[in-house]
Protein backbone atom coordinates (compact mmCIF):
# COMPACT_ATOMS: atom_id res chain seq x y z
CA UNK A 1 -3.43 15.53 -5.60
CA UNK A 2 -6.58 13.70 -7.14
CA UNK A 3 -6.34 10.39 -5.95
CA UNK A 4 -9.03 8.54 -7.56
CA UNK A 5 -6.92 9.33 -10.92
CA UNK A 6 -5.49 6.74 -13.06
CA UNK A 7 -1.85 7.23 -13.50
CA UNK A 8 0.99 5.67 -15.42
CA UNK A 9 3.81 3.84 -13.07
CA UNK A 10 7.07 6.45 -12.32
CA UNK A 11 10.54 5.13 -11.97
CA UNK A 12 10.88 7.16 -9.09
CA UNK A 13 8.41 4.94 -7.02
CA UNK A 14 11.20 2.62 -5.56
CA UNK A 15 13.30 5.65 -4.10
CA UNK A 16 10.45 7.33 -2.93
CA UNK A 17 9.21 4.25 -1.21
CA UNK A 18 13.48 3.44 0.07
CA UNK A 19 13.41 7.76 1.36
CA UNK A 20 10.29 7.39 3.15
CA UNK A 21 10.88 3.81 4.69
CA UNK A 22 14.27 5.37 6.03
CA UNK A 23 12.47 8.42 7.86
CA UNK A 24 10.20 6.02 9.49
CA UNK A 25 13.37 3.87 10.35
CA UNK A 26 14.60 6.74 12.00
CA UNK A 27 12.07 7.28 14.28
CA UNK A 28 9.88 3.83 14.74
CA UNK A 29 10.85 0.98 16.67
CA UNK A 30 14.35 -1.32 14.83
CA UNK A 31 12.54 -4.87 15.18
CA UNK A 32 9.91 -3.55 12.83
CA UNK A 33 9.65 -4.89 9.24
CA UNK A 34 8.77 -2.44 6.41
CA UNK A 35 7.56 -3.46 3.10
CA UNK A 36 6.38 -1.74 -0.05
CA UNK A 37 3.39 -2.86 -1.43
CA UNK A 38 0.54 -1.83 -4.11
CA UNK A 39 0.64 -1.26 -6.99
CA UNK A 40 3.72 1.26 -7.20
CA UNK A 41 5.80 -1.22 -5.52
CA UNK A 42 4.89 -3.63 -9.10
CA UNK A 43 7.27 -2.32 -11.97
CA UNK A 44 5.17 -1.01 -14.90
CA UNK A 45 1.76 -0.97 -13.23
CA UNK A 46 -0.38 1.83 -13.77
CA UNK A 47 -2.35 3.04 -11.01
CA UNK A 48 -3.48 5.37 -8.37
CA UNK A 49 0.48 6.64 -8.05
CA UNK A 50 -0.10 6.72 -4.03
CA UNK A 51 3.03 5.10 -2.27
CA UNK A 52 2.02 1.89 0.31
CA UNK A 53 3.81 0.62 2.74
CA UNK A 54 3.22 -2.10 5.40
CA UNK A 55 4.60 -2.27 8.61
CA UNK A 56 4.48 -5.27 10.73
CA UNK A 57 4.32 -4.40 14.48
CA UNK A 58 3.83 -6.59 17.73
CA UNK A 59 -0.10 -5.16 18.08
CA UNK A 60 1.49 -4.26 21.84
CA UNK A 61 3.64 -2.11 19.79
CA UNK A 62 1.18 -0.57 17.16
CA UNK A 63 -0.16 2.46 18.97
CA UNK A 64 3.46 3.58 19.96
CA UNK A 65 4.58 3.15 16.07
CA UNK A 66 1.27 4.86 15.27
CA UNK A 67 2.09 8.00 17.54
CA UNK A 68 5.76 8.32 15.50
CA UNK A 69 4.69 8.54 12.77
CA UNK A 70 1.84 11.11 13.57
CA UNK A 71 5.47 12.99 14.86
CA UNK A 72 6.58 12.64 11.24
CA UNK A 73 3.08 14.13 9.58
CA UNK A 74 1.24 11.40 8.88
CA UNK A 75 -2.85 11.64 10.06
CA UNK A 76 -4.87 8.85 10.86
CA UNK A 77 -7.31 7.42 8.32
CA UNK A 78 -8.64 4.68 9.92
CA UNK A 79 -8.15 1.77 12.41
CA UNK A 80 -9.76 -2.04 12.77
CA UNK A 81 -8.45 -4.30 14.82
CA UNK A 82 -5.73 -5.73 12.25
CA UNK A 83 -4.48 -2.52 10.83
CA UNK A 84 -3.92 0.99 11.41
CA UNK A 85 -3.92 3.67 8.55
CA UNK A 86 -2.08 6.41 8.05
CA UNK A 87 -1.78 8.96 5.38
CA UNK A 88 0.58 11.29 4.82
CA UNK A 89 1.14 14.27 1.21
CA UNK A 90 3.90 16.10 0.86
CA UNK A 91 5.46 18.00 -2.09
CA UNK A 92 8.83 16.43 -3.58
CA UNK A 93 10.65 17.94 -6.08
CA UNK A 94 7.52 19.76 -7.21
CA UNK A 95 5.62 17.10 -7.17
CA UNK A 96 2.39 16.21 -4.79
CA UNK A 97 3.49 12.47 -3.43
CA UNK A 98 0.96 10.54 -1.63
CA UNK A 99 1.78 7.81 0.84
CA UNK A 100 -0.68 5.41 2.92
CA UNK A 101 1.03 3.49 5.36
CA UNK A 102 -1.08 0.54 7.02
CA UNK A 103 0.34 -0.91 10.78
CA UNK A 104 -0.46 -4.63 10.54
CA UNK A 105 0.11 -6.69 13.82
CA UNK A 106 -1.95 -9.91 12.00
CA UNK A 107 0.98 -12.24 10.24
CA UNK A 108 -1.84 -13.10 7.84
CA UNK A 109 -2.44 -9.96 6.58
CA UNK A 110 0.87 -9.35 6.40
CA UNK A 111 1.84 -12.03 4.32
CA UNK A 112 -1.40 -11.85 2.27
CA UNK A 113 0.11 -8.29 0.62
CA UNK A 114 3.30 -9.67 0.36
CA UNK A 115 2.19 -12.48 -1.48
CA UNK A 116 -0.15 -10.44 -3.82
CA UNK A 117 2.52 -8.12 -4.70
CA UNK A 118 5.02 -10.73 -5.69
CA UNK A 119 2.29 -12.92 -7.22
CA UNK A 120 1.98 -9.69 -9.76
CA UNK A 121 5.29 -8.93 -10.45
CA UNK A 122 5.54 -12.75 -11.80
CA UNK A 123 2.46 -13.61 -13.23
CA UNK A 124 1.59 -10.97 -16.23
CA UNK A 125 -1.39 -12.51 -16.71
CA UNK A 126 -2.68 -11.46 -13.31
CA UNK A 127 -0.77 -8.00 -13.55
CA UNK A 128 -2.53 -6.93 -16.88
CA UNK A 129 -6.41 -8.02 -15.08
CA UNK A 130 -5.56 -6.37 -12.05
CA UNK A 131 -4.40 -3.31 -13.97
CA UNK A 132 -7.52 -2.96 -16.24
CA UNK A 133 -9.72 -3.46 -12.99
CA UNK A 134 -8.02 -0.88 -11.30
CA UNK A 135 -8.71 1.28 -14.10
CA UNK A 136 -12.26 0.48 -14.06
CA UNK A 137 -12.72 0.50 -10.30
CA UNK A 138 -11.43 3.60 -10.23
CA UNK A 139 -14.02 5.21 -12.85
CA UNK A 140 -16.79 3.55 -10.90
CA UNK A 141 -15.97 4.95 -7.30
CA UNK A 142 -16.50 8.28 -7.63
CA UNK A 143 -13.88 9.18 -5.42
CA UNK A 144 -15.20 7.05 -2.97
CA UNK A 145 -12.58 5.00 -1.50
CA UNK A 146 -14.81 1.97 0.37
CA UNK A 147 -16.06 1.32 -3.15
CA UNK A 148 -12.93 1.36 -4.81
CA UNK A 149 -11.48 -1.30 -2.27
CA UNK A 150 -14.72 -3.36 -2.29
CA UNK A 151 -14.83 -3.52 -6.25
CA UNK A 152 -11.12 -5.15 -6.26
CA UNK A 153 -11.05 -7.11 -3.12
CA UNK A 154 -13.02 -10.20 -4.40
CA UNK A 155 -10.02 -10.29 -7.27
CA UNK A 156 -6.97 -9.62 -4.65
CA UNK A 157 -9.02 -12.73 -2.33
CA UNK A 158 -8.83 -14.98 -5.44
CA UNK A 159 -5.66 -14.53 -6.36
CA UNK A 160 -3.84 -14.59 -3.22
CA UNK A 161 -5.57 -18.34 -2.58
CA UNK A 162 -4.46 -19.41 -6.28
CA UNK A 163 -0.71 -17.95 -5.01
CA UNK A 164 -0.75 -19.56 -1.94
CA UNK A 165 -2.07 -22.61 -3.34
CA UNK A 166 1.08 -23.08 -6.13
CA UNK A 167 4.09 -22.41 -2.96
């Protein structure tokens, strides 16, 4: 699976996100939240088509959560000390589905993606900018993944403060 490929948004994106949140249910710790964020977890927006999903974890907790869900396939991508990343492809129903899973232990951060997401689904204003920056961010990177973040993280900063700023 290219992932650096502009894609229209699939229906299928909820259950996908519902199957895989259950598997890591099964085998993570039960006081954990899990949230679907990015753009497939915004109805309608076009993106990358990879599958996001936060988990918010004690960061006491975050290397045991990370270990699980190495059990379940996943492989590392990276790790600060706010977030771990995970990354995990499989095949579904003939398709190649791509899902990035980020352990958060900051409350901040956590919220911060929360609040972005929502702040998309009801503000199409926002949704159609972020979408045509996506697009263009993802021409630009070359496949390169720090670029891609760094060309829409000044946007994501902005509008997360303007959300924030209206609750």
């Amino acid at each position: 699976m290219k992932i650096y490929k502009f894609r229209k948004y699939d229906k299928s994106f909820p259950t996908l996100f519902n199957h895989e949140k259950k598997m890591i249910e099964n085998v993570i710790l039960k006081n954990s939240q899990i949230e679907h964020v990015g753009s497939t977890s915004v109805p309608k927006m076009r993106g990358k088509g990879v599958i996001d999903l936060i988990i918010y974890s004690p960061k006491n907790k975050t290397i045991e959560i990370k270990s699980d869900l190495e059990k379940l396939g996943y492989e590392e991508g990276s790790v600060d000390k706010d977030r771990i990343f995970l990354k995990r492809e499989y095949k579904i129903k003939n398709k190649t589905r791509r899902f990035h899973t980020h352990i958060i232990s900051n409350k901040k951060l956590w919220n911060s993606a929360i609040v972005f997401r929502n702040f998309l689904i009801n503000n199409k204003k926002v949704f159609d900018r972020y979408e045509k920056l996506k697009e263009k961010a993802i021409i630009a990177c070359n496949n390169d993944g720090k670029i891609y973040r760094k060309l829409k993280n000044g946007f994501i900063k902005k509008q997360i403060k303007i959300a924030l700023s209206k609750s």
